[in-house]
C-alpha atoms as a PDB file:
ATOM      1  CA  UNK A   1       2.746 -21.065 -38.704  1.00  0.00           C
ATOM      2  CA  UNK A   2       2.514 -22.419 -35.261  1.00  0.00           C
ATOM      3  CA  UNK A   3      -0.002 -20.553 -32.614  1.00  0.00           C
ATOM      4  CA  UNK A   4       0.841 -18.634 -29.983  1.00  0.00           C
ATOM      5  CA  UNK A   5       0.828 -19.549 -26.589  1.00  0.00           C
ATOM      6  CA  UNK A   6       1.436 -17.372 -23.408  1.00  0.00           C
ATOM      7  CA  UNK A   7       1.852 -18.247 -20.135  1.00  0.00           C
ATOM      8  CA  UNK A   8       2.626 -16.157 -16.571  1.00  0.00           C
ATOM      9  CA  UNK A   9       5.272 -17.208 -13.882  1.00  0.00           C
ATOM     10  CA  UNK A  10       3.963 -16.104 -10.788  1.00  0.00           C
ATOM     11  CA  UNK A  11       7.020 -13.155 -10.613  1.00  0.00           C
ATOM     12  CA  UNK A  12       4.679 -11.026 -12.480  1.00  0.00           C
ATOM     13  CA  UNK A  13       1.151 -12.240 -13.214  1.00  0.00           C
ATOM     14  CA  UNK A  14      -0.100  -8.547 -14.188  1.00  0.00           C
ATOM     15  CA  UNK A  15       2.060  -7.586 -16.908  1.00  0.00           C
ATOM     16  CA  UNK A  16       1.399 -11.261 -18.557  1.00  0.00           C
ATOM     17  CA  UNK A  17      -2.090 -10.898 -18.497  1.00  0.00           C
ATOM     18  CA  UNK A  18      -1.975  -6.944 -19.795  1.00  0.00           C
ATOM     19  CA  UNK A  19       0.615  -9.236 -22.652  1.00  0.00           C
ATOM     20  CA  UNK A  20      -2.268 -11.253 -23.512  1.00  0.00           C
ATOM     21  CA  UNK A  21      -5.017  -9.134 -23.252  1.00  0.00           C
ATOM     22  CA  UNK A  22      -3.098  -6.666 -25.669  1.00  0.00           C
ATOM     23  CA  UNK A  23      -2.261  -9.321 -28.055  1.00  0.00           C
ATOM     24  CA  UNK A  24      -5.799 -10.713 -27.659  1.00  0.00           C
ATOM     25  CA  UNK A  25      -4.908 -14.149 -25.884  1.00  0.00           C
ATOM     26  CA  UNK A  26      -5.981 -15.828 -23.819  1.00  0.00           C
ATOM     27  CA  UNK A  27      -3.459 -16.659 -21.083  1.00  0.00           C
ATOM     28  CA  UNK A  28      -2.119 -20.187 -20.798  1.00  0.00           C
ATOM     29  CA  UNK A  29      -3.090 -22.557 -17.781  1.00  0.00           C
ATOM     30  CA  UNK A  30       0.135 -23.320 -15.526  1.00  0.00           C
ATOM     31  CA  UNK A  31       0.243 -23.854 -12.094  1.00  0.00           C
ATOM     32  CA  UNK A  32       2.716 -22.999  -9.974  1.00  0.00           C
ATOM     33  CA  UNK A  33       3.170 -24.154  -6.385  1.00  0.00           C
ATOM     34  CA  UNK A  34       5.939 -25.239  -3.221  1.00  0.00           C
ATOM     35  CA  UNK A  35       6.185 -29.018  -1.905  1.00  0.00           C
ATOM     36  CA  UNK A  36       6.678 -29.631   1.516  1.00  0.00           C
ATOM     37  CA  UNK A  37      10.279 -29.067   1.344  1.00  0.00           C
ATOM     38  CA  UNK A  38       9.869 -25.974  -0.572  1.00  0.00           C
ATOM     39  CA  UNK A  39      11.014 -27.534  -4.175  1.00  0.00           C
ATOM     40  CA  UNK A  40       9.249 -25.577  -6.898  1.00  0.00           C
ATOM     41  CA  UNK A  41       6.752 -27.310  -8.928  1.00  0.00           C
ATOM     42  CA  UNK A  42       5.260 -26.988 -11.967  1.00  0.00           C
ATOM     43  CA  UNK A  43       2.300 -28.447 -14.416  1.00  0.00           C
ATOM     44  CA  UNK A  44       1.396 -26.963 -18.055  1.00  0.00           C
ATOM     45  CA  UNK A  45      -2.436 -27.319 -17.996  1.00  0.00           C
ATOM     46  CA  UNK A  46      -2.816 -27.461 -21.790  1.00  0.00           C
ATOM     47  CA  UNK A  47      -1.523 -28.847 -24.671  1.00  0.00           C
ATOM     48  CA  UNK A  48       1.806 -27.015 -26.168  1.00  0.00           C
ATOM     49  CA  UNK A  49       2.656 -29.085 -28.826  1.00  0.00           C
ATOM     50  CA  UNK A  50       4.014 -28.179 -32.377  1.00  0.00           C
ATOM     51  CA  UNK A  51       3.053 -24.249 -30.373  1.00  0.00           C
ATOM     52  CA  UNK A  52       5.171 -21.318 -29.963  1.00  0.00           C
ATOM     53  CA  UNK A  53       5.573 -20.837 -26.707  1.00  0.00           C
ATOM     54  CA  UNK A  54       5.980 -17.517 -24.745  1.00  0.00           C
ATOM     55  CA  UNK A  55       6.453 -17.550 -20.837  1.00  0.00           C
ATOM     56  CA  UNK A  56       6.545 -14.404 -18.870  1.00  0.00           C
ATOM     57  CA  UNK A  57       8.683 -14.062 -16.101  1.00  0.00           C
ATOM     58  CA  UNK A  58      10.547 -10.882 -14.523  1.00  0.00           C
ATOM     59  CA  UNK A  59      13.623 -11.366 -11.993  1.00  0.00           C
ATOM     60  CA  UNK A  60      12.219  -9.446  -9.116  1.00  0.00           C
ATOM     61  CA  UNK A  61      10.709 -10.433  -5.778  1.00  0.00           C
ATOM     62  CA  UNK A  62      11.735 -13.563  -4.465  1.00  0.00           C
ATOM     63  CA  UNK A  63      14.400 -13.619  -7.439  1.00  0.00           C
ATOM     64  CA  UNK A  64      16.103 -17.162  -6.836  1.00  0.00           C
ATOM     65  CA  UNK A  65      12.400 -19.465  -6.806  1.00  0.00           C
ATOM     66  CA  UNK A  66      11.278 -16.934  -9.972  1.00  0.00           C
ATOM     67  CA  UNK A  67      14.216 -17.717 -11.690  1.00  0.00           C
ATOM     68  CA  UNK A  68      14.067 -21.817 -11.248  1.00  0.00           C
ATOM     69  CA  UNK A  69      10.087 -21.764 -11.529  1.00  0.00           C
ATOM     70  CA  UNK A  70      11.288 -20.181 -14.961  1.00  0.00           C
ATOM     71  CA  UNK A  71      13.677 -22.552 -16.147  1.00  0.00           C
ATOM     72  CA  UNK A  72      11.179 -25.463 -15.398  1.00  0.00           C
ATOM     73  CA  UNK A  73       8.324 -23.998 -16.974  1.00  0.00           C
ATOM     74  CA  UNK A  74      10.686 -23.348 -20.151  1.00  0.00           C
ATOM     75  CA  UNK A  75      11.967 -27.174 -19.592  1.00  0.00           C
ATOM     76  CA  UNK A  76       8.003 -28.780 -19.131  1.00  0.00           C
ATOM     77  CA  UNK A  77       7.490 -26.928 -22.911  1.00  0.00           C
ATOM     78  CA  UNK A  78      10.327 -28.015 -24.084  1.00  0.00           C
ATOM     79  CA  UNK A  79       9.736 -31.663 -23.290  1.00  0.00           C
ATOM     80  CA  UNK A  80       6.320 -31.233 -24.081  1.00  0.00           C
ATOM     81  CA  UNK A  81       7.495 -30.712 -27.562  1.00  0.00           C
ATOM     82  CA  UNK A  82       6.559 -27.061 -28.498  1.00  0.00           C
ATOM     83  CA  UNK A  83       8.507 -25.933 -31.690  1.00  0.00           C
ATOM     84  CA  UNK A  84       9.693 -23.093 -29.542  1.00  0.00           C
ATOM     85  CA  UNK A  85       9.891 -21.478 -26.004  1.00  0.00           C
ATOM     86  CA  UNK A  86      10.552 -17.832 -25.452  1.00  0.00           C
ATOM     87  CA  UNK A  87      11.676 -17.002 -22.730  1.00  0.00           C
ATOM     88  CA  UNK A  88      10.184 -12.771 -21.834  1.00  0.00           C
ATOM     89  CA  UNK A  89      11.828 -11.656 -18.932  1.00  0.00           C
ATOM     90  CA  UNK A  90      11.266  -7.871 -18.391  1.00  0.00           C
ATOM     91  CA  UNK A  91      14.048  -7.402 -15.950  1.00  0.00           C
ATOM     92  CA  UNK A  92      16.743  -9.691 -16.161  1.00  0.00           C
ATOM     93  CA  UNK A  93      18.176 -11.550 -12.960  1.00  0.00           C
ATOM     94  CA  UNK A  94      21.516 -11.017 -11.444  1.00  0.00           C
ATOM     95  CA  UNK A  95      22.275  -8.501 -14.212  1.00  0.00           C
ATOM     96  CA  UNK A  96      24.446  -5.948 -11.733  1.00  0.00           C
ATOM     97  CA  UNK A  97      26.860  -9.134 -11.949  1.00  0.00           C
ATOM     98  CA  UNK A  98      28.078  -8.926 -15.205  1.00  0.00           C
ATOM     99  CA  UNK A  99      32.022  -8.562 -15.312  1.00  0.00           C
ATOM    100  CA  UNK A 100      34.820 -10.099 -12.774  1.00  0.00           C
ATOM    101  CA  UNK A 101      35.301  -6.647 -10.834  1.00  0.00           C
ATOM    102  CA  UNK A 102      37.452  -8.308  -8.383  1.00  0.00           C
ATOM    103  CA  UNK A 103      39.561 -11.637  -7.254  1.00  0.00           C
ATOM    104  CA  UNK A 104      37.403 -14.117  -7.177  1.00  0.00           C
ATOM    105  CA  UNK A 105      34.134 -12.316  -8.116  1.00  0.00           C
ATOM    106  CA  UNK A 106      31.585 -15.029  -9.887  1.00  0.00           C
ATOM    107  CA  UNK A 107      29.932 -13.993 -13.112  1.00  0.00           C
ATOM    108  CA  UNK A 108      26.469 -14.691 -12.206  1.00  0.00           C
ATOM    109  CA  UNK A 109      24.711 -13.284 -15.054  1.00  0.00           C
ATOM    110  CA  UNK A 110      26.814 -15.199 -17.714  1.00  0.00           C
ATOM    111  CA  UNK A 111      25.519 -18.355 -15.322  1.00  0.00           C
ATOM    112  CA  UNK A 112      21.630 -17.189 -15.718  1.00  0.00           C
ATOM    113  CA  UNK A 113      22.464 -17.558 -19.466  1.00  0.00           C
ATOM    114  CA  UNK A 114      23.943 -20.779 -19.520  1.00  0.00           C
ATOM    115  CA  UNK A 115      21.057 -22.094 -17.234  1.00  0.00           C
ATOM    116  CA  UNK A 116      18.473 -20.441 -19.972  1.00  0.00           C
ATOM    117  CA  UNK A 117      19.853 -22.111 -22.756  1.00  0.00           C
ATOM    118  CA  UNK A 118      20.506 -25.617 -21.207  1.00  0.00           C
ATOM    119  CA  UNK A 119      16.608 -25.841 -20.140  1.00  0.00           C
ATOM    120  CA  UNK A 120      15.735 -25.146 -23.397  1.00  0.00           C
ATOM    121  CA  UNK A 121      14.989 -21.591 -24.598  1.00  0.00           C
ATOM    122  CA  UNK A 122      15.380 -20.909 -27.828  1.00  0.00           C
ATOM    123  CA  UNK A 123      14.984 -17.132 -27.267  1.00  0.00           C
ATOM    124  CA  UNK A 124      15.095 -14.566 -24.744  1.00  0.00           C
ATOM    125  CA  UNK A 125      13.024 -11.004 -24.745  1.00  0.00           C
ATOM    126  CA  UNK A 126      14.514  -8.412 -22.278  1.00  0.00           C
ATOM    127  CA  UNK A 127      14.597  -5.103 -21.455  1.00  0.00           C
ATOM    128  CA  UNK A 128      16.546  -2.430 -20.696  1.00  0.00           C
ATOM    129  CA  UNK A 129      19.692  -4.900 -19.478  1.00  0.00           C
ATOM    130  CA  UNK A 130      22.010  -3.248 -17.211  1.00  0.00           C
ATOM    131  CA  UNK A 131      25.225  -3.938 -18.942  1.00  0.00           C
ATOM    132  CA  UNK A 132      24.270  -4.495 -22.941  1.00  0.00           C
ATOM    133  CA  UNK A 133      27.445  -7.259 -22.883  1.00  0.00           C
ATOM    134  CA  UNK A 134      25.158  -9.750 -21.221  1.00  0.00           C
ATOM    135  CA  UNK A 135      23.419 -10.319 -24.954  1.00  0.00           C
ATOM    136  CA  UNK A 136      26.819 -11.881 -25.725  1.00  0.00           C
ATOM    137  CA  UNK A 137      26.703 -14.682 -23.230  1.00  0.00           C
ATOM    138  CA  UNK A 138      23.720 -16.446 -25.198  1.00  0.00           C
ATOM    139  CA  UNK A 139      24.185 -18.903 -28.321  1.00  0.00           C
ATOM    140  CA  UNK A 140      20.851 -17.913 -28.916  1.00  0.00           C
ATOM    141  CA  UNK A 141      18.928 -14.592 -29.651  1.00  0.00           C
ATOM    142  CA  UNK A 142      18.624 -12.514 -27.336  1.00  0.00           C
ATOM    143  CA  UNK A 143      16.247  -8.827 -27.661  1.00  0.00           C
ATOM    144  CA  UNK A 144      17.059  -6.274 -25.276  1.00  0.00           C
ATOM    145  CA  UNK A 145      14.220  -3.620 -25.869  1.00  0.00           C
ATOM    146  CA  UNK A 146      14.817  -0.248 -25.213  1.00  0.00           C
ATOM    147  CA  UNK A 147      12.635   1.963 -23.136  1.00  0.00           C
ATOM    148  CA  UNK A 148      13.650   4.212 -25.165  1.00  0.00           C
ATOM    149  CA  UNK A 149      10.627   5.262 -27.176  1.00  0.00           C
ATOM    150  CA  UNK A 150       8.010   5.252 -23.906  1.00  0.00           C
ATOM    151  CA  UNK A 151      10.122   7.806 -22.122  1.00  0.00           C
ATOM    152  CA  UNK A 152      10.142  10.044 -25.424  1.00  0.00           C
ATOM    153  CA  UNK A 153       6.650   9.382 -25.634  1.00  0.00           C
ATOM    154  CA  UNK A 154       6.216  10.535 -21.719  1.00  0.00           C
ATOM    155  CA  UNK A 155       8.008  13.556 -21.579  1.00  0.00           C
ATOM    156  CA  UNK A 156       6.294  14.670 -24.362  1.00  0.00           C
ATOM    157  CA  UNK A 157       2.917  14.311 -23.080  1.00  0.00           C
ATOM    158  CA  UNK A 158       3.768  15.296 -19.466  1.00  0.00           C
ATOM    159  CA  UNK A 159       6.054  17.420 -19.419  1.00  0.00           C
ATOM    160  CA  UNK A 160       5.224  20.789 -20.583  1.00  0.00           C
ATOM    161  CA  UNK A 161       8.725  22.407 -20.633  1.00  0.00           C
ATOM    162  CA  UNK A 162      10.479  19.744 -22.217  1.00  0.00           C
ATOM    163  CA  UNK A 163      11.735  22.470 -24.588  1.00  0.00           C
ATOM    164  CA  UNK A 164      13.824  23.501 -21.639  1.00  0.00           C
ATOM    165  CA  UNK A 165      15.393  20.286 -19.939  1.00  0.00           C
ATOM    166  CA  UNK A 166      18.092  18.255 -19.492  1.00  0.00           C
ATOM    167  CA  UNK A 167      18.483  14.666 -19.758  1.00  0.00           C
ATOM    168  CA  UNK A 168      20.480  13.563 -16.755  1.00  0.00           C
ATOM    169  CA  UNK A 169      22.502  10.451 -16.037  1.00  0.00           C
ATOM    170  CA  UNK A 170      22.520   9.686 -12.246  1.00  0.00           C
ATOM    171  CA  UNK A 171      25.975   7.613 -13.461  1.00  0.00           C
ATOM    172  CA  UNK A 172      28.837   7.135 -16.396  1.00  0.00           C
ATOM    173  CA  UNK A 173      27.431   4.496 -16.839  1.00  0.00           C
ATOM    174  CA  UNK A 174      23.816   5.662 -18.514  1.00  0.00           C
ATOM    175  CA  UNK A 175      25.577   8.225 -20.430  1.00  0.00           C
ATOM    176  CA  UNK A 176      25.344   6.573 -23.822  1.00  0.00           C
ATOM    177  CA  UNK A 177      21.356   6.126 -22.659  1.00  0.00           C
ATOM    178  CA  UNK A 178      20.491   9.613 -22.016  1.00  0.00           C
ATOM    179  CA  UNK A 179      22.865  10.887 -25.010  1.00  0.00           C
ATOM    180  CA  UNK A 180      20.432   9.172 -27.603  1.00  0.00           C
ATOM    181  CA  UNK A 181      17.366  10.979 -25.287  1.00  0.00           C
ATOM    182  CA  UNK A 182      18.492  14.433 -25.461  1.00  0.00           C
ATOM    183  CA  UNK A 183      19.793  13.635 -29.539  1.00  0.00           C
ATOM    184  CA  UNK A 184      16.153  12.996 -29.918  1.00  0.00           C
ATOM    185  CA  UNK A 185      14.392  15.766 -28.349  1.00  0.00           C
ATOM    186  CA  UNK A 186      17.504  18.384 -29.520  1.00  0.00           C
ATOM    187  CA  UNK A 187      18.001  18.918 -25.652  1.00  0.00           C
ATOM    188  CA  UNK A 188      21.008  19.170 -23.482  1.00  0.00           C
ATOM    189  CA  UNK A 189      22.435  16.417 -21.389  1.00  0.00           C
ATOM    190  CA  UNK A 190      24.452  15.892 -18.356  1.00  0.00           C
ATOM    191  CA  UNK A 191      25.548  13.289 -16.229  1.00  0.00           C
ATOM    192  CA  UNK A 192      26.631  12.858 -12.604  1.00  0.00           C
ATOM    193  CA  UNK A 193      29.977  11.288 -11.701  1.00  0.00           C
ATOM    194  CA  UNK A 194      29.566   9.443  -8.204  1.00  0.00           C
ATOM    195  CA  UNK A 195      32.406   7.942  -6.136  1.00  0.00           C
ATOM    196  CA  UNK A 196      30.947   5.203  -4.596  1.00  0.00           C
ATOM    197  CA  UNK A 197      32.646   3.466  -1.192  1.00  0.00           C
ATOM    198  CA  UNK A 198      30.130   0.906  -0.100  1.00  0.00           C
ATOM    199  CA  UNK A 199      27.608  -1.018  -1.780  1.00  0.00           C
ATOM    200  CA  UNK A 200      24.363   1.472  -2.414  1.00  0.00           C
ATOM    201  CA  UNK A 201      26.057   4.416  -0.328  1.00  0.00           C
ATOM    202  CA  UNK A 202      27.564   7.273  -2.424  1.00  0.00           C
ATOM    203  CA  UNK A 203      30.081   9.450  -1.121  1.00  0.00           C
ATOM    204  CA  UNK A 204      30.436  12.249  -3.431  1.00  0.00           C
ATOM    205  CA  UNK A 205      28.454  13.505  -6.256  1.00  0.00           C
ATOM    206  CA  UNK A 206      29.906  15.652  -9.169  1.00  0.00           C
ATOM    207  CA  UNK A 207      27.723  17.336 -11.670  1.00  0.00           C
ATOM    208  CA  UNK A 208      29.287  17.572 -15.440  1.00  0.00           C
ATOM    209  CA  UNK A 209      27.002  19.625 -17.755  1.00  0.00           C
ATOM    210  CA  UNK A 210      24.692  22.800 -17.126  1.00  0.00           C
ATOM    211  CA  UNK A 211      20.890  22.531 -15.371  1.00  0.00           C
ATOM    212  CA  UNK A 212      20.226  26.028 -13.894  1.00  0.00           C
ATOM    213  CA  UNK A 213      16.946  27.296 -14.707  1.00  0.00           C
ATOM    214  CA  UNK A 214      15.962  24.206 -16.617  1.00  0.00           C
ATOM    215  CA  UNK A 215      13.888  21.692 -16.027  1.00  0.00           C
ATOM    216  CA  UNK A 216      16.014  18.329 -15.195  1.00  0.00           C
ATOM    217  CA  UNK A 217      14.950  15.102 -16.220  1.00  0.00           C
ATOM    218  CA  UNK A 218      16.767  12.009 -14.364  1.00  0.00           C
ATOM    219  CA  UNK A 219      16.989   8.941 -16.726  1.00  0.00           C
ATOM    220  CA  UNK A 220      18.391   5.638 -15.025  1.00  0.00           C
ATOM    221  CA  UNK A 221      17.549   2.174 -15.891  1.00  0.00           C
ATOM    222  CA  UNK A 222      17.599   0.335 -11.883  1.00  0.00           C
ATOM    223  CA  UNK A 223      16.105   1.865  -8.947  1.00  0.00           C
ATOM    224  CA  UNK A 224      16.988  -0.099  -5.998  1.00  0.00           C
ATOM    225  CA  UNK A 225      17.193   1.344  -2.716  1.00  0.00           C
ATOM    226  CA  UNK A 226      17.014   5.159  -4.420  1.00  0.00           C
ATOM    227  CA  UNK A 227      19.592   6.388  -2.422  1.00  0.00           C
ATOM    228  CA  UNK A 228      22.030   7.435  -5.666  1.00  0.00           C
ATOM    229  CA  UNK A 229      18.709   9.163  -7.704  1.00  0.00           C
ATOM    230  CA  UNK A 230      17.757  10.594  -4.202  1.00  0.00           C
ATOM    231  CA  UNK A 231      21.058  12.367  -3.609  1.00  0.00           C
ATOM    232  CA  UNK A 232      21.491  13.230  -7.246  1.00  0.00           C
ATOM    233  CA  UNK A 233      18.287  15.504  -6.991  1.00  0.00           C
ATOM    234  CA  UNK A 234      19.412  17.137  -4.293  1.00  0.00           C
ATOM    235  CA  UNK A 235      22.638  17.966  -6.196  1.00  0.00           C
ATOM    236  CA  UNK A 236      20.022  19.271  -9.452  1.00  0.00           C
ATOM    237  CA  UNK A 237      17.968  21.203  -7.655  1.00  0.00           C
ATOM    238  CA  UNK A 238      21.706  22.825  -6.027  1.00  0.00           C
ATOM    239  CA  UNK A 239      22.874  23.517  -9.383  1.00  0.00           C
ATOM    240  CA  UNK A 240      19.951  25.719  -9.888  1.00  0.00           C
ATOM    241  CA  UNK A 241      17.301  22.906 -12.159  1.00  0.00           C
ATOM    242  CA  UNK A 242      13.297  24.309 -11.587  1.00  0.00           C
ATOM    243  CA  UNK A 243      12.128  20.926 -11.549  1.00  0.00           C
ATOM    244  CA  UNK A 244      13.072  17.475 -11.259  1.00  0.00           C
ATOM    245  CA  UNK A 245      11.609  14.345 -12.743  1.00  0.00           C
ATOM    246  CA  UNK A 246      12.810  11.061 -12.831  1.00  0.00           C
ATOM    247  CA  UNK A 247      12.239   8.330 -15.709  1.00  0.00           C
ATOM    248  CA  UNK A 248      13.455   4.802 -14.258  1.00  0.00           C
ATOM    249  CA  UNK A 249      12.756   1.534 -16.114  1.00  0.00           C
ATOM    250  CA  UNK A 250      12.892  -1.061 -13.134  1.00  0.00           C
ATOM    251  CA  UNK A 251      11.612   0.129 -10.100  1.00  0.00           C
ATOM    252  CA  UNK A 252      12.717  -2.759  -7.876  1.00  0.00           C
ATOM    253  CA  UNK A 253      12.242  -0.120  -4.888  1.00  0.00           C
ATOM    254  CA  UNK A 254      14.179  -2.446  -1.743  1.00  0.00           C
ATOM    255  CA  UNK A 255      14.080  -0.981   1.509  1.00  0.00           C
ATOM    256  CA  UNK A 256      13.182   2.592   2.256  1.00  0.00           C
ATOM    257  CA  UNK A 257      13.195   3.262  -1.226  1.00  0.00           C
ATOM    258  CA  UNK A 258       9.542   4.469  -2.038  1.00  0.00           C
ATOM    259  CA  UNK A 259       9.928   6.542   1.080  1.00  0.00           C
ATOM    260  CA  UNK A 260      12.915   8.595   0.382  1.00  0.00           C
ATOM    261  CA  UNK A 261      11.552   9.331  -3.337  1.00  0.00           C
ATOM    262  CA  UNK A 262       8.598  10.822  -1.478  1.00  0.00           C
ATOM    263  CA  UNK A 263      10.530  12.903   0.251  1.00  0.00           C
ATOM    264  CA  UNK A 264      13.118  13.855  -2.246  1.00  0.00           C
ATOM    265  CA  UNK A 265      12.443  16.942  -4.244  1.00  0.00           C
ATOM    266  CA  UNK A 266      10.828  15.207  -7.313  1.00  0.00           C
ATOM    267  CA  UNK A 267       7.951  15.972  -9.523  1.00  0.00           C
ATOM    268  CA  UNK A 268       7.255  12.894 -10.049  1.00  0.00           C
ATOM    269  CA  UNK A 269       9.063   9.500 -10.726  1.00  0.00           C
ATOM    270  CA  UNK A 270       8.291   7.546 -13.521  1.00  0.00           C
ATOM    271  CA  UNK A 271       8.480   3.775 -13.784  1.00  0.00           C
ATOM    272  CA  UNK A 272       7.772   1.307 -16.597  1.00  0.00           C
ATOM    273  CA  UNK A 273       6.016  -1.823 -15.533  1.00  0.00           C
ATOM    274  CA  UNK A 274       8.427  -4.444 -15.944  1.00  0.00           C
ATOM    275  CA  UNK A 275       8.593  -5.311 -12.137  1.00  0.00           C
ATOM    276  CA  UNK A 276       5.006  -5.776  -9.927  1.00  0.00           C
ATOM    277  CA  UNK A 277       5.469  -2.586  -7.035  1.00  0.00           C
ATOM    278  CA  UNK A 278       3.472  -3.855  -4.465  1.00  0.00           C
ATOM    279  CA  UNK A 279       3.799  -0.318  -2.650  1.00  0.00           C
ATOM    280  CA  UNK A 280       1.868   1.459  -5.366  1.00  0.00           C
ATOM    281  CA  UNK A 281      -1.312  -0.960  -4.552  1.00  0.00           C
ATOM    282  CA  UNK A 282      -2.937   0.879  -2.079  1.00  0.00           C
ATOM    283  CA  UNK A 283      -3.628   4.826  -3.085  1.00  0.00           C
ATOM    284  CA  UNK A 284      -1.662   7.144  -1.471  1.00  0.00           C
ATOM    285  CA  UNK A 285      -0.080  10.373  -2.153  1.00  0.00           C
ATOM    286  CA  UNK A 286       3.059   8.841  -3.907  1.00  0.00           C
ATOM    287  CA  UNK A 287       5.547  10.724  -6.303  1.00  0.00           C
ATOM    288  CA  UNK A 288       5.346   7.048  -7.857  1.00  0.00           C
ATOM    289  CA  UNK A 289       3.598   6.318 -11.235  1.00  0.00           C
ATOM    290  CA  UNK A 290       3.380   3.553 -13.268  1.00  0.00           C
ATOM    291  CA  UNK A 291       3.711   3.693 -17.122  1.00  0.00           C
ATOM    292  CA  UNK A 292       2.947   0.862 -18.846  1.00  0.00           C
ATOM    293  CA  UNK A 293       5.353  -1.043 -21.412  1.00  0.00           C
ATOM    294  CA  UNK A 294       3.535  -3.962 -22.009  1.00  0.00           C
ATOM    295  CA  UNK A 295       3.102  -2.801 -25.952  1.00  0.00           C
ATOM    296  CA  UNK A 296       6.766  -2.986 -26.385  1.00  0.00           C
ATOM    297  CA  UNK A 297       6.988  -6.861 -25.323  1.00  0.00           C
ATOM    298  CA  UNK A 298       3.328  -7.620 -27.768  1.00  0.00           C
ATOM    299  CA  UNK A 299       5.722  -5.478 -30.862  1.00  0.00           C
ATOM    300  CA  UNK A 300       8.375  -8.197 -30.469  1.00  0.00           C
ATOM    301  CA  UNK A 301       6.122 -11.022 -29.599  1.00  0.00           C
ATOM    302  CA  UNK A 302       4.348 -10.748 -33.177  1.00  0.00           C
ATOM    303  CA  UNK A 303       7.633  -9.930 -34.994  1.00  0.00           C
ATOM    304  CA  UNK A 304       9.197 -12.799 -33.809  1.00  0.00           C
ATOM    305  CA  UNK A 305       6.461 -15.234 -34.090  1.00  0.00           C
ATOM    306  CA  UNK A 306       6.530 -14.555 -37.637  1.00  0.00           C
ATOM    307  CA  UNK A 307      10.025 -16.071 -38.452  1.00  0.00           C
END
């Protein structure tokens, strides 16, 4: 069976060296750097031949160099004859564009496939994709991990009236996500339907399903500028909830976002490390915590590497 081998983009160095560490790697040597006229460059510093080849990389931050400093490290493997490159990519790029929602509209994420598979992946590790479709643009396998089993875990441990809550969708759209959370902890669920005008401003917020003198627990999978899980606390703690908490998988936190969480009427928001939050660096009296996934990602890694 080939080795391992893991290496870090520079998108999200932490979480691939908490990968390795778990896994009890050591982290592949790749450096990553900008010529003069800002094209992205890359150089394997070890030997990945006949090796299976894992390269961590999340589509946050600077998403457009993370995404091409991605495909060429998968391409330098390739060419450098490992027997196979995975491609782990916690959050997955462009994945809000996912259907033809208008005249004219691009499909961007079914392009971020395409580009995967022509560099030369041979599989792709994901989690949490916005729109569970996207698996269907590769020719190759694809696993979309669910955060499914850390929030459980979370709420059971922090939470001490999770006897008495309600898994809330901030959207239609997570419905089917916090359904299969409230099936497993035999609790209620609701969901808020939002009529939205402009792009991350919501107009109107309408509350289907019963929170009043429960605790409310908000499940989403994207927090971007936090203005829709921001407004649908508001609209909780209106419909009578005791608490609110809020369980989001990528905290991409643009803007004000960190801010208005702070002063929104959470408990606490939870986050699973899957994109680097520079804003939690420094201590400070944030609402914000981080809960770490990295096990989930090491799981697959040593199932996979075993076919």
């Amino acid at each position: 069976m080939p080795n391992i081998k893991i290496f870090s983009g520079s998108s999200h160095p932490d979480l691939g060296q908490k990968i390795a560490d778990r896994l009890g790697l050591e982290l592949g040597k790749v450096v990553t750097k900008k010529f003069s006229n800002q094209e992205t460059c890359v150089e394997i510093g070890e030997s990945v031949r006949g090796e299976d080849v894992y390269i961590v990389q999340s589509g946050c931050g600077e998403i457009n160099d993370n995404l091409m400093e991605l495909l060429i490290m998968i391409n330098a493997c390739k060419i450098a004859s490992a027997s196979r490159v995975t491609a782990v990519i916690p959050c997955f790029p462009y994945a809000r564009q996912d259907k033809k929602d208008k005249s004219r509209a691009p499909i961007s994420a079914k392009l971020v496939a395409n580009m995967l598979s022509v560099s030369g992946a041979n599989h792709i590790i994901t989690m949490d994709l916005h729109a569970s479709q996207i698996q269907g643009f590769f020719d190759i396998p694809v696993d979309n991990l669910y955060a499914e089993p850390a929030v459980l875990k979370w709420i059971k441990e922090n939470i001490n009236e999770w006897k008495n809550c309600t898994i809330v969708s901030p959207d239609a759209g997570g419905a089917k996500r916090v359904t299969s959370i409230a099936d497993r902890l035999n609790v209620d669920f609701a969901l808020i339907h939002k009529e939205r005008k402009k792009a991350n401003e919501v107009d109107r917020m309408v509350l289907v399903g019963d929170v009043k003198d429960r605790v409310a627990i908000l499940v989403d999978d994207m927090a971007d500028t936090c203005g829709t899980i921001c407004h649908a606390a508001d609209k909780l703690v209106s419909a009578g909830a005791t608490k609110v908490f809020a369980i989001l998988t990528h905290g991409i936190f643009s803007g004000p976002a960190i801010t208005r969480i702070n002063d929104a009427c959470f408990e606490a928001a939870n986050i699973l490390h899957t994109v680097p939050v520079k804003s939690l660096d420094t201590p400070t009296h944030s609402k914000v915590f981080l809960y770490l996934d990295y096990f989930l990602h090491c799981r697959i890694i040593l199932k996979t590497s075993k076919l």
